[in-house]
Every structure is written in structure tokens, then in C-alpha cells.
Protein backbone atom coordinates (compact mmCIF):
# COMPACT_ATOMS: atom_id res chain seq x y z
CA UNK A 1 14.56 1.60 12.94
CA UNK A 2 16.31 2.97 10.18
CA UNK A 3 17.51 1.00 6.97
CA UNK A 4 20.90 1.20 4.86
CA UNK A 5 20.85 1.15 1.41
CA UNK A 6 23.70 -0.41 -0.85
CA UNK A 7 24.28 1.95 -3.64
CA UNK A 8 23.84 0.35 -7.44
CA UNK A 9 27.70 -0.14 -8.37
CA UNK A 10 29.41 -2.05 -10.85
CA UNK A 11 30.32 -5.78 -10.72
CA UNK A 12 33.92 -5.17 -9.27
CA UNK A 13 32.86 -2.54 -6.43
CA UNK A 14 30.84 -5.17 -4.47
CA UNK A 15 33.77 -6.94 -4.01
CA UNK A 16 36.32 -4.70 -3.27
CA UNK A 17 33.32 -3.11 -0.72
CA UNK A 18 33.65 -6.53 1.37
CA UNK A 19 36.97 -7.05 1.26
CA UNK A 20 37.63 -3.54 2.50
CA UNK A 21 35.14 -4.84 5.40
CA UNK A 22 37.00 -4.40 8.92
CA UNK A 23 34.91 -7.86 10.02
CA UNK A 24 36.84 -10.88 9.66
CA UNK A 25 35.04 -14.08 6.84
CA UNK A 26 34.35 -16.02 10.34
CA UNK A 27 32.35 -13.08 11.60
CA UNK A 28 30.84 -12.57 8.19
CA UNK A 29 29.59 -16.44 7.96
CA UNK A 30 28.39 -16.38 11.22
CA UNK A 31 26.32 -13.69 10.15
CA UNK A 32 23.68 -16.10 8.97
CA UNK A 33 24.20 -19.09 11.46
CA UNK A 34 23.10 -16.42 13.99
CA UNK A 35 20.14 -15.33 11.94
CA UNK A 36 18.73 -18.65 11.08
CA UNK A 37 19.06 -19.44 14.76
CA UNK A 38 16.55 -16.63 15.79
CA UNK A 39 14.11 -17.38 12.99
CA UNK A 40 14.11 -21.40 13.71
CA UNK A 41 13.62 -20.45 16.99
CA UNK A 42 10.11 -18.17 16.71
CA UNK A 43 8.69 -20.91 14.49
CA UNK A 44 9.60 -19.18 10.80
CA UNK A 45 10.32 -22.04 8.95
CA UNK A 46 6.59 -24.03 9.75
CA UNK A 47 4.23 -24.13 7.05
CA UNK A 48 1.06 -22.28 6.61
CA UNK A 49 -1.23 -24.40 4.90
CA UNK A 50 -4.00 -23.07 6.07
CA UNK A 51 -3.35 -19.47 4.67
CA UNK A 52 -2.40 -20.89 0.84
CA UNK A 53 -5.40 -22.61 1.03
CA UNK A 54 -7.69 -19.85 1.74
CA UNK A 55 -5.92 -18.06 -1.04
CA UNK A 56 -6.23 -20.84 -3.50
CA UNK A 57 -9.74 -20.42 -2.61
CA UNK A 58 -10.10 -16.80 -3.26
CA UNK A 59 -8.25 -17.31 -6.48
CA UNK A 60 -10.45 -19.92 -7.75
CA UNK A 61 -13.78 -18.33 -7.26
CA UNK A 62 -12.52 -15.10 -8.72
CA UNK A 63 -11.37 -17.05 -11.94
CA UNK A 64 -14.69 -19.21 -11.90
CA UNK A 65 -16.38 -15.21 -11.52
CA UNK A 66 -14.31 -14.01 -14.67
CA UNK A 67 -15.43 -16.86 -16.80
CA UNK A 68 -19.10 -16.59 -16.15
CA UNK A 69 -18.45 -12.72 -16.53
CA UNK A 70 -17.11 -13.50 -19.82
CA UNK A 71 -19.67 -15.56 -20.75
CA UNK A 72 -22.30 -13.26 -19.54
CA UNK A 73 -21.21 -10.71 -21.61
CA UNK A 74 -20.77 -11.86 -24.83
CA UNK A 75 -20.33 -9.56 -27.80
CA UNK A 76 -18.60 -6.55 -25.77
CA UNK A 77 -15.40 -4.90 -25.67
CA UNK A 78 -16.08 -5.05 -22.18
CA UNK A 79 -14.47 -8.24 -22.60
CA UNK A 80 -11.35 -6.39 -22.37
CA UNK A 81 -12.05 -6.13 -18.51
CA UNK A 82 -12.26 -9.49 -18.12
CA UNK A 83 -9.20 -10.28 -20.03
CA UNK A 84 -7.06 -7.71 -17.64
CA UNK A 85 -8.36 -9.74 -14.94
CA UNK A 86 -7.66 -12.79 -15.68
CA UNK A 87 -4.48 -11.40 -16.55
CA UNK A 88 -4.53 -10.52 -12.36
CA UNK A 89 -5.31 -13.68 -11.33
CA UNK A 90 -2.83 -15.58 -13.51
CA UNK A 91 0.06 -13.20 -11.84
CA UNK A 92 -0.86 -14.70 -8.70
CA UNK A 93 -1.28 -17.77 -9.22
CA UNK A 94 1.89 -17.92 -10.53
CA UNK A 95 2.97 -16.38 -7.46
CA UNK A 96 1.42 -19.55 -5.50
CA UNK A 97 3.30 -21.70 -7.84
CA UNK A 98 6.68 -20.51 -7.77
CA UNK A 99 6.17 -20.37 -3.85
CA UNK A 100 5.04 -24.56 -4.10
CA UNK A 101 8.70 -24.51 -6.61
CA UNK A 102 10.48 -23.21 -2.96
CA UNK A 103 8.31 -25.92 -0.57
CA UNK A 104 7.02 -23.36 1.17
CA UNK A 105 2.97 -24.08 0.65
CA UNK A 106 2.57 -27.71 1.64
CA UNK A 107 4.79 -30.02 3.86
CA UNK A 108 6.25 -32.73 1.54
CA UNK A 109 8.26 -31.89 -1.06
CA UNK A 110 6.66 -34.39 -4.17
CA UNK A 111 3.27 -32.50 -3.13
CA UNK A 112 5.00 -29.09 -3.31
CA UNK A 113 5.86 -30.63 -6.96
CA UNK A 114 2.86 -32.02 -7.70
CA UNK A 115 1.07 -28.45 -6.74
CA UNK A 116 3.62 -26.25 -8.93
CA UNK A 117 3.48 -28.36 -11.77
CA UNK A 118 -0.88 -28.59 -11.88
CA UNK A 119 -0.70 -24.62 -11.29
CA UNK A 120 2.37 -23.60 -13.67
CA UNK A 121 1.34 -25.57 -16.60
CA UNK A 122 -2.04 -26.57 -16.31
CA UNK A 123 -3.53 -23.46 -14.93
CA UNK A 124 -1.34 -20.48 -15.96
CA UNK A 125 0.73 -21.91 -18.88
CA UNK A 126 4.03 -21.95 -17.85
CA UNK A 127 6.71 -24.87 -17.84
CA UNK A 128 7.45 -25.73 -14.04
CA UNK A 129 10.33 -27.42 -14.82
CA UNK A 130 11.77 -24.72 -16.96
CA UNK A 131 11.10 -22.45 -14.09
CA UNK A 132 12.28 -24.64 -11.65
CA UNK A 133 16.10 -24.83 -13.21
CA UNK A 134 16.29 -20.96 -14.39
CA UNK A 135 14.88 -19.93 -10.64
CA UNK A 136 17.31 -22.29 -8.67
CA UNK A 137 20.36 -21.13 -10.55
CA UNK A 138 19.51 -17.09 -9.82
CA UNK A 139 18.66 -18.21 -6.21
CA UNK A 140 22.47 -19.99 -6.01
CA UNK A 141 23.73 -17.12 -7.73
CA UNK A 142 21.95 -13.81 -7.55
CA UNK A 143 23.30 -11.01 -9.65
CA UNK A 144 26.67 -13.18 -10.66
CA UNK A 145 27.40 -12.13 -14.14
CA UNK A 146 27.94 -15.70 -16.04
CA UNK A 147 25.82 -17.59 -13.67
CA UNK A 148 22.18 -15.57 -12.74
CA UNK A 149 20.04 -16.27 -16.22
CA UNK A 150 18.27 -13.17 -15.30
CA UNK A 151 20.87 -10.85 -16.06
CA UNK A 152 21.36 -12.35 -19.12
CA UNK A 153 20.83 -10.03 -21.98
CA UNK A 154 17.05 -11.15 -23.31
CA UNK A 155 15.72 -7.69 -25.41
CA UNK A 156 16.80 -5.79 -22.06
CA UNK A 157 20.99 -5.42 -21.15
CA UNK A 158 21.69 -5.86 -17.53
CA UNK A 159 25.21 -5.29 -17.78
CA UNK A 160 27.23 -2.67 -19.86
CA UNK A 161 29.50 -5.70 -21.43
CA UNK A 162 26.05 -7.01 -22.98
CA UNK A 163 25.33 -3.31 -24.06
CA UNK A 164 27.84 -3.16 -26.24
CA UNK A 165 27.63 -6.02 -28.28
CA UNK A 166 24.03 -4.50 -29.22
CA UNK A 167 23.41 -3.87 -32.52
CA UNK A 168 20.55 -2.79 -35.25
CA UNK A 169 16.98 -2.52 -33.45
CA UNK A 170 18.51 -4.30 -30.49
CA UNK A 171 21.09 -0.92 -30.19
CA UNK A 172 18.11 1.09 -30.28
CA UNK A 173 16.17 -0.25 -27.71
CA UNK A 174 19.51 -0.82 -25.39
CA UNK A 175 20.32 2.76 -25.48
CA UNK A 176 16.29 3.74 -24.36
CA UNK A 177 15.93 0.59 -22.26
CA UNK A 178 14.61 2.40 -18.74
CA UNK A 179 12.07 4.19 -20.55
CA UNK A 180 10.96 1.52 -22.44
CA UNK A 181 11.17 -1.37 -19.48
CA UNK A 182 7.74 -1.11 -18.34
CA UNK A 183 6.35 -1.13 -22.19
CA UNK A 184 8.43 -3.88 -23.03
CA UNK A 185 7.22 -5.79 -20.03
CA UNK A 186 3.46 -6.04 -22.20
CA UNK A 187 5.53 -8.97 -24.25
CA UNK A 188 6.81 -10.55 -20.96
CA UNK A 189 3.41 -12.63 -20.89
CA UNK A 190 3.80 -14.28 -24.34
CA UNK A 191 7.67 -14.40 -23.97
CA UNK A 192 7.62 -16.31 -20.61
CA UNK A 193 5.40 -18.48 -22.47
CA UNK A 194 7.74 -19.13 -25.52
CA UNK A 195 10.88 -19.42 -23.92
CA UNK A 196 9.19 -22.16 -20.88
CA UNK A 197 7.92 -24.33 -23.79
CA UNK A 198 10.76 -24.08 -26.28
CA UNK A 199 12.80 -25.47 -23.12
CA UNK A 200 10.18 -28.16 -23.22
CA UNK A 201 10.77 -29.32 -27.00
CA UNK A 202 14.51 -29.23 -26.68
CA UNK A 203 16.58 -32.86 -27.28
CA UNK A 204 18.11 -33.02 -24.18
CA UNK A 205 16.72 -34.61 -20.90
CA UNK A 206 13.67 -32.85 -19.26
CA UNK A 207 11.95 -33.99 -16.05
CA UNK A 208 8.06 -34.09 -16.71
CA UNK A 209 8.48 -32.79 -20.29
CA UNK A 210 4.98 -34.77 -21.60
CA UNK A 211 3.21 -34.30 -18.68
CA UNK A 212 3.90 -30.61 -18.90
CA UNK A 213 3.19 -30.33 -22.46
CA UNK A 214 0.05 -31.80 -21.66
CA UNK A 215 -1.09 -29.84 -19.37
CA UNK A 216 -0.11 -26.93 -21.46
CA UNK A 217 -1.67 -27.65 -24.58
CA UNK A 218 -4.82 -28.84 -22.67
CA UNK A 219 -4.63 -25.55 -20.83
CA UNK A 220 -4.76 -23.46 -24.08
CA UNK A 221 -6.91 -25.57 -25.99
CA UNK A 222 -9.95 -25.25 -23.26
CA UNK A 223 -9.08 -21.27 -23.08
CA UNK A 224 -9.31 -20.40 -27.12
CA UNK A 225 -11.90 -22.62 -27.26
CA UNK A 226 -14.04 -21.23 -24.46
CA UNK A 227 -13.11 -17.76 -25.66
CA UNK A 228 -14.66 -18.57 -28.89
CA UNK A 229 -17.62 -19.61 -27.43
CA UNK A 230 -18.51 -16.82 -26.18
CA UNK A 231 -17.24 -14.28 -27.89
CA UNK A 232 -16.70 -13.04 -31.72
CA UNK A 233 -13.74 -14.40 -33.39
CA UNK A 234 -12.01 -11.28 -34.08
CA UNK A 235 -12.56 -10.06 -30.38
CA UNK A 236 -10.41 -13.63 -29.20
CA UNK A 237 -6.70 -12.30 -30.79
CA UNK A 238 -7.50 -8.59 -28.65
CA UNK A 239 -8.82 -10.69 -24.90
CA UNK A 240 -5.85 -12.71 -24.87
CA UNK A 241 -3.18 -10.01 -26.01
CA UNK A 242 -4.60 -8.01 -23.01
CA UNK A 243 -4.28 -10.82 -20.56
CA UNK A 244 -0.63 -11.52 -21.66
CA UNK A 245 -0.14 -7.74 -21.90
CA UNK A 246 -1.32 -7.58 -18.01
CA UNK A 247 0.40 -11.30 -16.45
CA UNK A 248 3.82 -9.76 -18.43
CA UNK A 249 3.52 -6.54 -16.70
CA UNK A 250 2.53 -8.11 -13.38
CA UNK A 251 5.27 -10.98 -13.36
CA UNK A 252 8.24 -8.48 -14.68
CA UNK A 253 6.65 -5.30 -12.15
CA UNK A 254 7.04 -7.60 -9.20
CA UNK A 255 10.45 -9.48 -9.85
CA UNK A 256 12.23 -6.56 -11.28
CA UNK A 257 12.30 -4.12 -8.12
CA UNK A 258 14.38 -6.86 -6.01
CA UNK A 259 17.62 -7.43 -7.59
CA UNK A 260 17.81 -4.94 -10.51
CA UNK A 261 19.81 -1.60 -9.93
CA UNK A 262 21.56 -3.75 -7.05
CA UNK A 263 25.06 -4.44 -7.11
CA UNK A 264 26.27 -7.30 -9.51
CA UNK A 265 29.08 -9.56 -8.68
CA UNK A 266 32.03 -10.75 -10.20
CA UNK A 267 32.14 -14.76 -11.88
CA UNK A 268 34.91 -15.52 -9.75
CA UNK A 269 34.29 -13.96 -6.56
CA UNK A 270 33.47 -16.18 -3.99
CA UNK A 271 31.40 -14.18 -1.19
CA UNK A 272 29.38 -15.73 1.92
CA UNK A 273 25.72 -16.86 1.67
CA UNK A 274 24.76 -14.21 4.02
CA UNK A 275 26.70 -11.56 2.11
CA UNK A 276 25.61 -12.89 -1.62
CA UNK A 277 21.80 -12.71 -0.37
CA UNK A 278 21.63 -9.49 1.65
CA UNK A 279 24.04 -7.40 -0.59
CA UNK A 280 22.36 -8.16 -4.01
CA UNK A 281 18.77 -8.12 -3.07
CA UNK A 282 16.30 -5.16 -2.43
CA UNK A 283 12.91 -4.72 -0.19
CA UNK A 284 9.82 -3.18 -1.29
CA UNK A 285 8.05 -1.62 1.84
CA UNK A 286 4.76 -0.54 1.69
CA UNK A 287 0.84 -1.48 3.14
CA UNK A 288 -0.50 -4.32 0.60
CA UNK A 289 2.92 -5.13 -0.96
CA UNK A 290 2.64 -8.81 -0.30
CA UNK A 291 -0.45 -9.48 -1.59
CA UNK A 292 0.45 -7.18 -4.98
CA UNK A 293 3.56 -9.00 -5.10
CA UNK A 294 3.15 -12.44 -3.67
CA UNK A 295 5.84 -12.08 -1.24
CA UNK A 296 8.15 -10.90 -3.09
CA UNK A 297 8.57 -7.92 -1.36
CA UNK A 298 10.75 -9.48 1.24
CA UNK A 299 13.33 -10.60 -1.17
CA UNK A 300 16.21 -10.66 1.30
CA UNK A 301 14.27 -12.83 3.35
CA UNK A 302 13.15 -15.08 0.35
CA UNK A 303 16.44 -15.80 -0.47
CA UNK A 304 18.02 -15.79 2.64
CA UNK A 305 15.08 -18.45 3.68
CA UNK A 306 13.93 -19.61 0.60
CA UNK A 307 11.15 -22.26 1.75
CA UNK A 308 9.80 -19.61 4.68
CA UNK A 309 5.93 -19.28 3.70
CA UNK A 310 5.21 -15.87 2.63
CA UNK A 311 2.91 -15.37 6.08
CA UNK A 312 6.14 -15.21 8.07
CA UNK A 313 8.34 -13.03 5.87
CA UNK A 314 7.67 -9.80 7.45
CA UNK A 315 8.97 -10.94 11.21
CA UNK A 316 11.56 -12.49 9.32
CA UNK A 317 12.53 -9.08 7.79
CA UNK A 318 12.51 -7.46 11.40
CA UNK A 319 15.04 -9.87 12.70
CA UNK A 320 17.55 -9.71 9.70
CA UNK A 321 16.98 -5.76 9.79
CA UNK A 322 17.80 -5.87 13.43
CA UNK A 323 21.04 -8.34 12.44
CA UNK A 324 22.45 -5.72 9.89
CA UNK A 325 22.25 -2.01 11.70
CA UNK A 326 23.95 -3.90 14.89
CA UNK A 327 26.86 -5.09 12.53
CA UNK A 328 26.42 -2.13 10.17
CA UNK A 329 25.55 -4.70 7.06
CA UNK A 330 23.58 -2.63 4.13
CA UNK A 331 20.11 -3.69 3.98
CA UNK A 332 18.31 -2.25 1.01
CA UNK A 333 14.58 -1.37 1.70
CA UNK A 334 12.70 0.98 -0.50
CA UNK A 335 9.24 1.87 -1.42
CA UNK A 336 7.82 0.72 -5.15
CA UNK A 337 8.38 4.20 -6.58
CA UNK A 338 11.61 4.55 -5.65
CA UNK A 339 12.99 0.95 -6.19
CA UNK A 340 10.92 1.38 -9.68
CA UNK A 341 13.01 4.48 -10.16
CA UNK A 342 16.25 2.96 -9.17
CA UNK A 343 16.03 -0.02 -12.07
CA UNK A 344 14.87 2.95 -14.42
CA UNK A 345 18.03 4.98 -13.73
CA UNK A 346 20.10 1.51 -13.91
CA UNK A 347 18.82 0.60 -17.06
CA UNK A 348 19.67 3.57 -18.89
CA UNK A 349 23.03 3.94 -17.54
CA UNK A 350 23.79 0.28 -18.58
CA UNK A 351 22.10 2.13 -22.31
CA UNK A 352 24.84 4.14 -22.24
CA UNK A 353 27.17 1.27 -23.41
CA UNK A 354 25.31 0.92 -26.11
CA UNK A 355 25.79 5.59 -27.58
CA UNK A 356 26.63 6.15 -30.89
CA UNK A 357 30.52 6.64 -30.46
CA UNK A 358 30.79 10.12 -31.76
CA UNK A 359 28.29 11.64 -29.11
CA UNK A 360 29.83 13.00 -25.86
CA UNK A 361 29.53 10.45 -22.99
CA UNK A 362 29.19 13.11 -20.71
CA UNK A 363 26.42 14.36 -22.56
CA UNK A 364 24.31 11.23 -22.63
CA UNK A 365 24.76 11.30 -18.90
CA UNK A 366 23.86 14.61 -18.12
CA UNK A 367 20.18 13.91 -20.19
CA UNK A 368 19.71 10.45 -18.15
CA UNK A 369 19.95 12.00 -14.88
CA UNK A 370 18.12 15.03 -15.82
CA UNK A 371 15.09 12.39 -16.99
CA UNK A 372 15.34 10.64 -13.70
């Protein structure tokens, strides 16, 4: 079966594309009553404990094996191998956890809590909570400029309004920003880190917020003081800048590829669900992709069905690809390359907001699409 691909566009183009649409706003919001139909009825939506179990498994004895590997080997720079592993294994358990944030691992919602929160913070660092709010507004909103947090400007400029306003080092890196994504994701680690327990310490209101910084500092504290254990003190800074170097790259290589480069919407425009999810979000294809991306592969699925367990995503995908070439809806599917190409090309067209206003715009172009 062949799959339609929704050119990147600008935020007003999206818009005017589905308006133009000869299929009336009844027709388009049936669009997902249908769907959700077909997948409730061959058993989608029931949980797979059994499968996140076997993986929590897996995951455990393969951090218990880098510990005792790291202990093992003492004074090495070997050490450095460990430290990119446990970098791995971080990246998915994180995956696990913002999968328990969606209720899609166990079948009560506190537990799905309970699991997050014990995986998040106490295993991999990360506020829950902090995720929890930033992820449901993107999910509501996905690619809506003034409501998605994650195409708000943070070092990288998603939108050419954001590009503008750069200035000093920040200009710099703006107008280079697709050639320097996958570098900059090395800081993503300690960044995701910073920014989920600033949102911790702040004065207002925050569900969990001790518990959380508990488990956090707890979390740390038995790390650094493991790693200097069993290691030299001046290999410790090195081990964990390569295991945040590695979880940054891994988190920000697997979320990137499914909205970025995709059309953006307008803050006013008020589209369908079906629309809003399909339109904005792109598929990796591939053999392994969900276990190198924990699911997120199938991102229209995700967030057409965001508490499906990642076991059933791929029949999901064949009955929403099967819903969109019979109505002619674009479905975006892609392998990695290409979808990493695609936010590459997107990045440094955004960049080009940000020229020097004496060189030629045309110019500037001409080089960016000659790189890509």
C-alpha cells in the first residue's frame, strides 16, 4: 500500500490546505469515530502487561550487568563503554515511563502513576510531573505555535518568528541549527535534567514535588557515589558526561523525527482531532524501529490513541493507513534517514530567519539545499 506524505509548510498553509478540502467538517470528524471503531473492535486498546514486564526485566538485568561491569573494571577508560550504555538503557527506560505517563503499561491509572514516577525520577532522573504537564499540552496541541512547548524556541528555533528575535551566540547557532541539531542534542541529557527539576523548585503548586525531589536526589547521590567507588575521581566528571551525552542524543533522536519538519498550525485555528493528529505527525518505518525508539515510531497512532500499548501500534498503523488512501488524507511515513533529513532541511530553513540582512536571501537558500 502506498503512503502520502504532507509536505513541511508554514503555519498558515495547513489551514488553508483543509479548508480547501472538498470533504465536508462532519465527514472530517467522522474520520476518527470510524477509526476508533475498528481498533476497539480488534482488541487495540487492552493492555499488555505481560510484554512491559518482560522488558522491565531485560532492562533491569542489563543495568544490574553495567554496574558490575563498571565495577569490574575499575581504573579504565573502558569505563567510557559502560557509561554509553547506561546512557542506552536510561533512553529506554524513559521510554517505559513516559508510556506508564499515557496508561498504557498497567491497568489502573494511580499504578500507571505510581510506575512513571519510581522510573522517571528515581531511576532515570527526570521530574514525572514536569513531564507529565509539558507532554499533555503537545499531545492537546501538536505543532500549534503558542500552545505545543516543544516548538518553543529552547537553543533550537522551530519557527521563523522565533528566528528572528535571535541574537549574539544564539543568532549564530539559529542560522547553523540543522547542522548542529544532532551535536546539540549531546546537552539534551543534562538539559532535560535542569529544566524537569527547576520546574520542581518553582513557588507555585506541584503535584509530588518532595517525593520527586527525593527520589531524584537519592537517585544521584547513590550514582556519584557508586561511581566513585569504583572508579578514579577524575574519570567520574568524563562517565557521566558520556551517559548524558548518549540519553540526550537518544531522547532528542527519537522524538525529533515525528513532528519536526511537519506542518505547524495556526493559534487560532480550530481543526478536528483526527485532522490535528494525522496532519502534524510523521512515521518512522523500518525493521527494529520500535524497540530503538520505544514506540515512537508510530506517532500518528500514539497520538491518535494515546494509551494503546506500544505492542499494538503497528496493526493500529495498518488500519489508519488503510482509513487515509480510501479518503485521500496525507499520512506521513518515512524511513529514519529521510525523516532525519527532513528536520535537517527544516531547521535550516527556519535559520534563514535568523541571515545577516545584507546577504542575499536567495543565496542562503541556494547553499541550504545544495547541503541537503
Amino acid at each position: 500500500m502506498s503512503t502520502m506524505t504532507a509536505p513541511a509548510v508554514t503555519h498558515g498553509a495547513l489551514r488553508t490546505t483543509i479548508k480547501a478540502s472538498e470533504r465536508s467538517e462532519e465527514e472530517r470528524r467522522a474520520d476518527f469515530r470510524v477509526v476508533a471503531k475498528a481498533v476497539r473492535d480488534a482488541g487495540l486498546l487492552e493492555r499488555t502487561v505481560g510484554f512491559y514486564a518482560w522488558l522491565m526485566v531485560g532492562l533491569g538485568v542489563a543495568l544490574v550487568g553495567l554496574l558490575v561491569g563498571a565495577f569490574l573494571l575499575g581504573d579504565s577508560w573502558l569505563q567510557l563503554l559502560i557509561a554509553g550504555g547506561l546512557g542506552i538503557v536510561m533512553t529506554q527506560i524513559a521510554f517505559i515511563a513516559h508510556e506508564a505517563s499515557h496508561r498504557q503499561v498497567l491497568k489502573s491509572g494511580p499504578a500507571n502513576d505510581r510506575l512513571g514516577r519510581i522510573l522517571a525520577a528515581g531511576v532515570v532522573g527526570i521530574s514525572h510531573q514536569w513531564w507529565m504537564t509539558k507532554h499533555s499540552r503537545h499531545h492537546a496541541n501538536p505543532n500549534q505555535i503558542g500552545r505545543d512547548p516543544d516548538i518553543d524556541i529552547d537553543t533550537i528555533s522551530f519557527l521563523p518568528s522565533d528566528a528572528k528575535r535571535a541574537r549574539g551566540l544564539q543568532r549564530w547557532v539559529t542560522q547553523r541549527q540543522g547542522w548542529l541539531f544532532f551535536p546539540l542534542l549531546t546537552f539534551e541529557g543534562a538539559n532535560l535534567h535542569v529544566r524537569s527539576i527547576a520546574t520542581l523548585l518553582e513557588r507555585r503548586p506541584v503535584v509530588g514535588r518532595w517525593l520527586e525531589l527525593g527520589l531524584i536526589a537519592a537517585r544521584f547521590a547513590v550514582l556519584i557515589t557508586f561511581l566513585f567507588l569504583v572508579m578514579p575521581a577524575y574519570m567520574v566528571p568524563a562517565f557521566l558526561a558520556v551517559q548524558l551525552a548518549v540519553f540526550g542524543v537518544g531522547m532528542g533522536a527519537s522524538f525529533a523525527p515525528n513532528h519536526k519538519g511537519m506542518p505547524t498550525v495556526s493559534r487560532d485555528a480550530k481543526l478536528d482531532f483526527f485532522t490535528k493528529q494525522v496532519r502534524t505527525s510523521r512515521n518512522i518505518r523500518g525493521w527494529g524501529m520500535s524497540a530503538l525508539m520505544g514506540g515512537l515510531n508510530y506517532q500518528v497512532e500514539h497520538h491518535l490513541f494515546p494509551n494503546m500499548a506500544r505492542p499494538h501500534l503497528r496493526k493500529a498503523s495498518e488500519i489508519v493507513r488503510l482509513h487515509c488512501a480510501t479518503h485521500s488524507i496525507p499520512y506521513t511515513e518515512t524511513g529514519l534517514v529521510g525523516a532525519y533529513a527532513s528536520v535537517i532541511a527544516y531547521l535550516n530553513r527556519v535559520g534563514l530567519a535568523a541571515r545577516d540582512p545584507f546577504d542575499c536571501p536567495m543565496l542562503s537558500a541556494r547553499r541550504i539545499e545544495a547541503r541537503a
